[in-house]
PDB file of N, CA and C in Angstrom:
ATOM      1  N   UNK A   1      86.363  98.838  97.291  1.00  0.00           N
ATOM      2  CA  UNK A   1      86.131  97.658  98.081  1.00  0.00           C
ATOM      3  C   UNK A   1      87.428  96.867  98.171  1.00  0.00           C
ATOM      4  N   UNK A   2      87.938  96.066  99.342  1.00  0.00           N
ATOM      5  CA  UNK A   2      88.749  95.526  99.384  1.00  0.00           C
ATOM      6  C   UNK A   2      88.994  94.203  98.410  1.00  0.00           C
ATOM      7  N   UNK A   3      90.499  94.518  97.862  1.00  0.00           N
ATOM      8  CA  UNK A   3      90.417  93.477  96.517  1.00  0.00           C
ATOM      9  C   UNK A   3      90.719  94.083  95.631  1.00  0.00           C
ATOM     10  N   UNK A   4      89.410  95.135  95.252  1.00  0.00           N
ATOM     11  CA  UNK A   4      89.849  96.110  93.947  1.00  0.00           C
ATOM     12  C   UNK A   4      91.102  96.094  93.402  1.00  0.00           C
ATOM     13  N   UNK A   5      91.735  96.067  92.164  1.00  0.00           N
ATOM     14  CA  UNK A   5      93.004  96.652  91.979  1.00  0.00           C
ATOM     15  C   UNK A   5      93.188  96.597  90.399  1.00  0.00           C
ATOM     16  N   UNK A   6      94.306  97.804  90.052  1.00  0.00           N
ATOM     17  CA  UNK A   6      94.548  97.987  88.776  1.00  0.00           C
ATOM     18  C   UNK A   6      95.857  97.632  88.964  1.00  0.00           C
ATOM     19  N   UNK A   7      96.098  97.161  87.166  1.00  0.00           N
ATOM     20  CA  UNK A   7      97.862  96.671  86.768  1.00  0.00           C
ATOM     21  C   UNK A   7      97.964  97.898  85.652  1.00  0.00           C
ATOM     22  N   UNK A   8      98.573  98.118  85.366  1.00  0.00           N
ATOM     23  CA  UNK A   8      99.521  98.905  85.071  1.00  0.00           C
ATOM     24  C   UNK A   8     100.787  98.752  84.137  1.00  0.00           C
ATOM     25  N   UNK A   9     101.312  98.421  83.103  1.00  0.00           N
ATOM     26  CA  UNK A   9     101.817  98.519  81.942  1.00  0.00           C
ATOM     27  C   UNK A   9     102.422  99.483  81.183  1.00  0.00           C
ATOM     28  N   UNK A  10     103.755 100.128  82.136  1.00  0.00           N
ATOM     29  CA  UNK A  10     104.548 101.011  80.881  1.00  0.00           C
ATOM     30  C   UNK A  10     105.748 100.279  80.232  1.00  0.00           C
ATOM     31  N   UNK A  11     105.721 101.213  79.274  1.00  0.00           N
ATOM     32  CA  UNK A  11     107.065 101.106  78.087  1.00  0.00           C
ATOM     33  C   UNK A  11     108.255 101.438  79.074  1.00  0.00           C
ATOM     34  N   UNK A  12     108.983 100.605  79.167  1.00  0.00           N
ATOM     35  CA  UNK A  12     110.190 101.248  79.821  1.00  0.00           C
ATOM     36  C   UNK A  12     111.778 100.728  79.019  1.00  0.00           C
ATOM     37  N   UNK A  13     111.569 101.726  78.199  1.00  0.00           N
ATOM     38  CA  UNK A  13     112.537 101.534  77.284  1.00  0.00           C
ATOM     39  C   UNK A  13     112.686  99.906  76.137  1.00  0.00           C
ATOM     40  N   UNK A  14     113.687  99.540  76.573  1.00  0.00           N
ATOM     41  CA  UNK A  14     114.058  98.379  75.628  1.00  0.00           C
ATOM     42  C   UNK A  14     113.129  96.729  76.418  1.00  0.00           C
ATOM     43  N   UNK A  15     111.993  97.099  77.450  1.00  0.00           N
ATOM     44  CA  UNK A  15     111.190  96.453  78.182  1.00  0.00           C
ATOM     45  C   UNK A  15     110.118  96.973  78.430  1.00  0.00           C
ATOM     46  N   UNK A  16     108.941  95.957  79.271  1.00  0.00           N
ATOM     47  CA  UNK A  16     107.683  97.174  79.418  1.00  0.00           C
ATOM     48  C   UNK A  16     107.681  96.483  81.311  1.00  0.00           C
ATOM     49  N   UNK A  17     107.214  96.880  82.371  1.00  0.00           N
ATOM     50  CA  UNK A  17     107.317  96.776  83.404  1.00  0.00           C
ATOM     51  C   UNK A  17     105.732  96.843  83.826  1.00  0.00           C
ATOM     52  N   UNK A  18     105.030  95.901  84.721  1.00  0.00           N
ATOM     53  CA  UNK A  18     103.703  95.994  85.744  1.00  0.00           C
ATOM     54  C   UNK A  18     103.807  96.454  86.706  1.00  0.00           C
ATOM     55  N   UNK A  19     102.587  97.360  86.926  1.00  0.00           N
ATOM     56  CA  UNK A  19     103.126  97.662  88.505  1.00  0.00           C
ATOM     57  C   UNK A  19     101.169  97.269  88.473  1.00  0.00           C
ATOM     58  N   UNK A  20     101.287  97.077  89.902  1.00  0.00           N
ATOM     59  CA  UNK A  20      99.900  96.950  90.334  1.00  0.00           C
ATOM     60  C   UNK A  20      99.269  97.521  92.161  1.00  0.00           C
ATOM     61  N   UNK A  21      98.333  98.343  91.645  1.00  0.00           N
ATOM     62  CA  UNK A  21      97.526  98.806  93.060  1.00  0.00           C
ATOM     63  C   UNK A  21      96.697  98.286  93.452  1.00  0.00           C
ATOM     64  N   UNK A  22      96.684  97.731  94.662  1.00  0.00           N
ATOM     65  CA  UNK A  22      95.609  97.201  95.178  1.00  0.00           C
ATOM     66  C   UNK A  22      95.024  98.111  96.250  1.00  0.00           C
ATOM     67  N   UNK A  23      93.509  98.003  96.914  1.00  0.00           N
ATOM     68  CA  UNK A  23      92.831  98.348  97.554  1.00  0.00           C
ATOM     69  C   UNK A  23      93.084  97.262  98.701  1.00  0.00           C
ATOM     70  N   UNK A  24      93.695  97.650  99.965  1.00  0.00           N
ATOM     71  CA  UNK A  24      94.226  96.853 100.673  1.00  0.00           C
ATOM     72  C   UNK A  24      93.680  96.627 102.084  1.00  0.00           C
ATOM     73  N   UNK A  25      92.437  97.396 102.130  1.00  0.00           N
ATOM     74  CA  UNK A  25      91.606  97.724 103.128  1.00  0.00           C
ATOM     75  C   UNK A  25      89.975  97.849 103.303  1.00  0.00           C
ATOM     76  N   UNK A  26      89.441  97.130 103.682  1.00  0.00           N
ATOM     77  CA  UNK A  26      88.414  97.267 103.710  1.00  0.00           C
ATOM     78  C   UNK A  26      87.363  98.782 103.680  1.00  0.00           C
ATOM     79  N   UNK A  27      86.482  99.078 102.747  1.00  0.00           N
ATOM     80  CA  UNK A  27      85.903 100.036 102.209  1.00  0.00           C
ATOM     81  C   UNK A  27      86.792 100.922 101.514  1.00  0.00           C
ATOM     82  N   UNK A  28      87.820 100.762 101.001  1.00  0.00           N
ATOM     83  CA  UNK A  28      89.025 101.076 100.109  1.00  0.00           C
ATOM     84  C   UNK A  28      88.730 101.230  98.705  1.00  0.00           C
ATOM     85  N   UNK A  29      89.059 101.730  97.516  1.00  0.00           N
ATOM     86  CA  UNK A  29      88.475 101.537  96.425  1.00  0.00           C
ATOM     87  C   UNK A  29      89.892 102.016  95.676  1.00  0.00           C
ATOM     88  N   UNK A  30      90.014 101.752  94.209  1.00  0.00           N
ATOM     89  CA  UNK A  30      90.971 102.426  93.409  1.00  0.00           C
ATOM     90  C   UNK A  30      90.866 102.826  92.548  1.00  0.00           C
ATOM     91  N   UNK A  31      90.449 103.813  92.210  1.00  0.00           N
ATOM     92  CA  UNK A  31      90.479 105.135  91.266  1.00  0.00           C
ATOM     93  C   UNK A  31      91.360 105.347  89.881  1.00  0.00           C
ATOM     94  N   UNK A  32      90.745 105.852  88.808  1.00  0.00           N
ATOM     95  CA  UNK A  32      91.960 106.220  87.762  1.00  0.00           C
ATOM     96  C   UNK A  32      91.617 107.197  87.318  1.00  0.00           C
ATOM     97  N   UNK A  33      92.613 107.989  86.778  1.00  0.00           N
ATOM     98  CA  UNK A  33      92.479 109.372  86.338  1.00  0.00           C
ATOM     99  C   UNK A  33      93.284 109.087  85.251  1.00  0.00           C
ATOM    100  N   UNK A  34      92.744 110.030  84.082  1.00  0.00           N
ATOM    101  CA  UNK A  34      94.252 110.800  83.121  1.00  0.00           C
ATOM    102  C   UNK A  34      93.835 112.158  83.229  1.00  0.00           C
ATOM    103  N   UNK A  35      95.262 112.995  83.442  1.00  0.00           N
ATOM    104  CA  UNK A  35      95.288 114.340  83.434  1.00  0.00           C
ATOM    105  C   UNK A  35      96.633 115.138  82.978  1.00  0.00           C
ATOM    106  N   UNK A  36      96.349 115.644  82.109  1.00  0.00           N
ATOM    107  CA  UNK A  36      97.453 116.606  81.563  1.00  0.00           C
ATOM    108  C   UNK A  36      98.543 115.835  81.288  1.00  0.00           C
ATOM    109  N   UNK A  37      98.201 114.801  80.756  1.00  0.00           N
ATOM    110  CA  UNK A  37      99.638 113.685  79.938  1.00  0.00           C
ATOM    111  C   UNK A  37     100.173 112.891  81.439  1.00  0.00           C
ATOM    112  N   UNK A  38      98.845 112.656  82.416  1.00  0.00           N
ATOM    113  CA  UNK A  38      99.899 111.652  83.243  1.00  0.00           C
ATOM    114  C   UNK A  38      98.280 111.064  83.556  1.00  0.00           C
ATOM    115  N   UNK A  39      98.966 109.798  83.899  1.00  0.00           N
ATOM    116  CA  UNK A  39      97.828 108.930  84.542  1.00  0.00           C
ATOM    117  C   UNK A  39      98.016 108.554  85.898  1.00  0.00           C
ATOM    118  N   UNK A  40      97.143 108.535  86.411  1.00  0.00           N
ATOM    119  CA  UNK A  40      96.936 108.543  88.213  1.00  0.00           C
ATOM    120  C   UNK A  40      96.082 107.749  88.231  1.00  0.00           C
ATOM    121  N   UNK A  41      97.012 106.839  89.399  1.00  0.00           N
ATOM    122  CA  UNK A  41      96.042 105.605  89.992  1.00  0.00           C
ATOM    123  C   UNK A  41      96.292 105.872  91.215  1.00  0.00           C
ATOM    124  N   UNK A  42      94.947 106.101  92.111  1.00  0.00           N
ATOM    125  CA  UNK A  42      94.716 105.752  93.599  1.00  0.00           C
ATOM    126  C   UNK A  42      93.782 104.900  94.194  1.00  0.00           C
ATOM    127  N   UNK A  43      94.502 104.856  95.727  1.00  0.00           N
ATOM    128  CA  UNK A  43      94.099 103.973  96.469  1.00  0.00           C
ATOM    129  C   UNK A  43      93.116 105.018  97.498  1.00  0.00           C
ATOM    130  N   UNK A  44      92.005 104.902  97.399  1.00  0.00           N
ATOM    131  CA  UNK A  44      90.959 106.064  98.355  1.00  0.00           C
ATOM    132  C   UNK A  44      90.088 105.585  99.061  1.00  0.00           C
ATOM    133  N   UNK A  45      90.146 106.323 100.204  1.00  0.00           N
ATOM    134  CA  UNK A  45      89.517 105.585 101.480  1.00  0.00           C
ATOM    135  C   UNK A  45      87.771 106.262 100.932  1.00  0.00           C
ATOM    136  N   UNK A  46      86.775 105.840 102.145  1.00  0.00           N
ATOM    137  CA  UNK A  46      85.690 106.095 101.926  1.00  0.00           C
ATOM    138  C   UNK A  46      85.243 107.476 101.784  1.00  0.00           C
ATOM    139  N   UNK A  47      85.603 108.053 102.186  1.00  0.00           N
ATOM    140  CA  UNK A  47      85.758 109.617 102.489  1.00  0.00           C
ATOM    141  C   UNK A  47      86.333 110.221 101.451  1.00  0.00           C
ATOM    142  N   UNK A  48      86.913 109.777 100.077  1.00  0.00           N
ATOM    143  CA  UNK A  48      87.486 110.354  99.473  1.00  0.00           C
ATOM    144  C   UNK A  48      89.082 110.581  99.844  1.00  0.00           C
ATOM    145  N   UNK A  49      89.386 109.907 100.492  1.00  0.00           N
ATOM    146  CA  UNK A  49      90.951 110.688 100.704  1.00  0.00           C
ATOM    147  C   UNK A  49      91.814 109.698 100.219  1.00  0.00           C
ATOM    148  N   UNK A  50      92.783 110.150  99.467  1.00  0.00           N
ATOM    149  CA  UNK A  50      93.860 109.238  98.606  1.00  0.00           C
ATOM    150  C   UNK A  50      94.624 109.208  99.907  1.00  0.00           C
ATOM    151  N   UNK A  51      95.179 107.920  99.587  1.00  0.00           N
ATOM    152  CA  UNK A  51      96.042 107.066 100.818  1.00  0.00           C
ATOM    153  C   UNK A  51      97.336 106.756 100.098  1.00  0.00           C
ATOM    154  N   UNK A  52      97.197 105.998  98.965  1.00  0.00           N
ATOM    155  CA  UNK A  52      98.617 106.067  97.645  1.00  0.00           C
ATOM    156  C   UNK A  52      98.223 106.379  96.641  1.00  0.00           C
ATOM    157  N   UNK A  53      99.176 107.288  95.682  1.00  0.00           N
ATOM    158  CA  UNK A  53      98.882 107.706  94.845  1.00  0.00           C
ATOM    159  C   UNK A  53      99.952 106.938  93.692  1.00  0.00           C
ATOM    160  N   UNK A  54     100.033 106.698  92.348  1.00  0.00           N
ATOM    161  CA  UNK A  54     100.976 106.295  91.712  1.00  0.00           C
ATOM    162  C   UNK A  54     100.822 106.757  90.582  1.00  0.00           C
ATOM    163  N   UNK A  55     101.947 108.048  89.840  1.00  0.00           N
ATOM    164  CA  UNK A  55     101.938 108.502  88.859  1.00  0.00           C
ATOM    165  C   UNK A  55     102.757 108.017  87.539  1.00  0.00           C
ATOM    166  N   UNK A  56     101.814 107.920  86.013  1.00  0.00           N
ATOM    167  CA  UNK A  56     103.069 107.518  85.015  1.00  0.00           C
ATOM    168  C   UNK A  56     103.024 108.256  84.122  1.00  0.00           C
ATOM    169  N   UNK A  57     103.641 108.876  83.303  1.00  0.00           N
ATOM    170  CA  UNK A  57     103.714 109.514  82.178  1.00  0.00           C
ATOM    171  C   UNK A  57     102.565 108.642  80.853  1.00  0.00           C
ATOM    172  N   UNK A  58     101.691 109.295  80.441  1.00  0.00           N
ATOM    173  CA  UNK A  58     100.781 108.739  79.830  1.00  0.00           C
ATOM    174  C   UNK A  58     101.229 107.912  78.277  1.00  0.00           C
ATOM    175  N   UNK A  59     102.067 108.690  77.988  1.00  0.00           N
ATOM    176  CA  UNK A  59     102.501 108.278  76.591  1.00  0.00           C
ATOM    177  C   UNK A  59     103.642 107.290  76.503  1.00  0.00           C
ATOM    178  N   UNK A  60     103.571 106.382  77.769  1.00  0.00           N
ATOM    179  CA  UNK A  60     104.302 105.591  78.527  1.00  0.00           C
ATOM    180  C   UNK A  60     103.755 104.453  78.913  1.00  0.00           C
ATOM    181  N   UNK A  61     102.333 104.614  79.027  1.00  0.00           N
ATOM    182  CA  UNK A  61     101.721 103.520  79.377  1.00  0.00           C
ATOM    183  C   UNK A  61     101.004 102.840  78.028  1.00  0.00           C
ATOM    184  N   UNK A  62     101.068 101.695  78.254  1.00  0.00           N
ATOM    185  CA  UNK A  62     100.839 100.667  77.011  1.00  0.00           C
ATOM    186  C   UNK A  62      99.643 100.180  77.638  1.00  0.00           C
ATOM    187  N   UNK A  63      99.333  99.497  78.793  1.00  0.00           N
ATOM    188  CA  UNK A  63      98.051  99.054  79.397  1.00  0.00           C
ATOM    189  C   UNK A  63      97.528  99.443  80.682  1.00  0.00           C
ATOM    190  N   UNK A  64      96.145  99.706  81.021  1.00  0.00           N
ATOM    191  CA  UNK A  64      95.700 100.001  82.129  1.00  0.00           C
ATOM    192  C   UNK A  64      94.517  98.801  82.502  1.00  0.00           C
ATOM    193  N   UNK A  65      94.671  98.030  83.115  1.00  0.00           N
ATOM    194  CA  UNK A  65      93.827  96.898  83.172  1.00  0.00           C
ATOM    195  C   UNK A  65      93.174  96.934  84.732  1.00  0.00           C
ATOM    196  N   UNK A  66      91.807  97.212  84.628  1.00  0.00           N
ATOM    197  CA  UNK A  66      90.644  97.124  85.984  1.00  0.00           C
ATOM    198  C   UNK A  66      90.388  95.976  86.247  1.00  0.00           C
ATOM    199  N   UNK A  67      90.568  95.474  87.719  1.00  0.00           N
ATOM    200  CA  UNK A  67      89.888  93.985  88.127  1.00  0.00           C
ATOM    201  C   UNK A  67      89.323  94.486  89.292  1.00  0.00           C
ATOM    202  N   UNK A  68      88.023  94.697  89.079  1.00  0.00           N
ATOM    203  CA  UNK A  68      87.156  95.064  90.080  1.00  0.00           C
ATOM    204  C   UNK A  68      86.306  94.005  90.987  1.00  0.00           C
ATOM    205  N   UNK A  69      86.358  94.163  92.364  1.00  0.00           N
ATOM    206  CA  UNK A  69      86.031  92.994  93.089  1.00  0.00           C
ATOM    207  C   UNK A  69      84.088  93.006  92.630  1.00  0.00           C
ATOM    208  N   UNK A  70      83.790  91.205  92.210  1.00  0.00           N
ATOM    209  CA  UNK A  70      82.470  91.033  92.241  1.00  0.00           C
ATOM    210  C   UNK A  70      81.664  91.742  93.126  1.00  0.00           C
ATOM    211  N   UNK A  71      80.661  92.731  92.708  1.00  0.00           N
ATOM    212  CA  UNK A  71      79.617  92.631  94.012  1.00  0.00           C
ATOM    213  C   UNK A  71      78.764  91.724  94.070  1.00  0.00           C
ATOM    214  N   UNK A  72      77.868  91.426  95.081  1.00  0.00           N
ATOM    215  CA  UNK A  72      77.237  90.682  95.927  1.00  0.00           C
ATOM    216  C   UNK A  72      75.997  91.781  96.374  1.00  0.00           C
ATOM    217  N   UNK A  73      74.602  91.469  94.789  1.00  0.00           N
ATOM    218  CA  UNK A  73      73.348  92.174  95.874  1.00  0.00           C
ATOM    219  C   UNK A  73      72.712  91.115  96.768  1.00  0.00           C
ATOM    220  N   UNK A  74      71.979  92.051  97.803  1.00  0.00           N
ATOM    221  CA  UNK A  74      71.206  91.544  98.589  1.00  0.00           C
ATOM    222  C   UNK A  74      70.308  90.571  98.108  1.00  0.00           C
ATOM    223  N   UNK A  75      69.560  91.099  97.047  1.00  0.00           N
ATOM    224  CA  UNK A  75      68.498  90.616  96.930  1.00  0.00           C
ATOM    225  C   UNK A  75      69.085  89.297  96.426  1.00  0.00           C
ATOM    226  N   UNK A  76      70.232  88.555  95.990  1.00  0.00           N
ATOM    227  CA  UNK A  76      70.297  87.587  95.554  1.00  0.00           C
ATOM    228  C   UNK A  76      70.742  86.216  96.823  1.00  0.00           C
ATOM    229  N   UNK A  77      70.562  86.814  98.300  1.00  0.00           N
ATOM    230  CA  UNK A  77      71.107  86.070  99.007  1.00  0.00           C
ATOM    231  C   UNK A  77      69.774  85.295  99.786  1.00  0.00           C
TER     232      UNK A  77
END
C-alpha cells in the first residue's frame, strides 16, 4: 500500500548508514526477504512484480525496521 516502507541499517565500517524504501505508488507494497547471507528489500507492484530491488550483505545489517501503513476496515467507517 502506498506509504509502506522499510529503513534499513548497515555497519559500514567505522559508521552505520540508513537507507530507506518506500512504496511510492499506489497498490505498491514492500517486501523483505533474507536469502543466502543477503537481505532483499522490494518495492512490488500488485501483480507481484518487483519494481526496485535493494540488496545488503546480511552480516552487515544491524537493523531492519517495518513501518507499515495503518489499515482502515470497512466495517469501522
Amino acid at each position: 500500500m502506498k506509504g509502506d516502507r522499510v529503513e534499513i541499517v548497515v555497519d559500514a565500517g567505522d559508521t552505520t548508514r540508513t537507507y530507506e524504501m518506500v512504496a511510492s505508488r499506489a497498490g505498491r507494497r514492500v517486501e523483505t526477504a533474507v536469502r543466502r547471507g543477503v537481505v532483499e528489500v522490494s518495492e512490488v507492484t500488485r501483480t507481484g512484480t518487483a519494481v526496485r530491488t535493494a540488496r545488503f550483505m546480511a552480516n552487515r545489517v544491524l537493523a531492519l525496521v517495518e513501518h507499515p501503513v495503518p489499515r482502515v476496515d470497512d466495517s469501522e467507517t
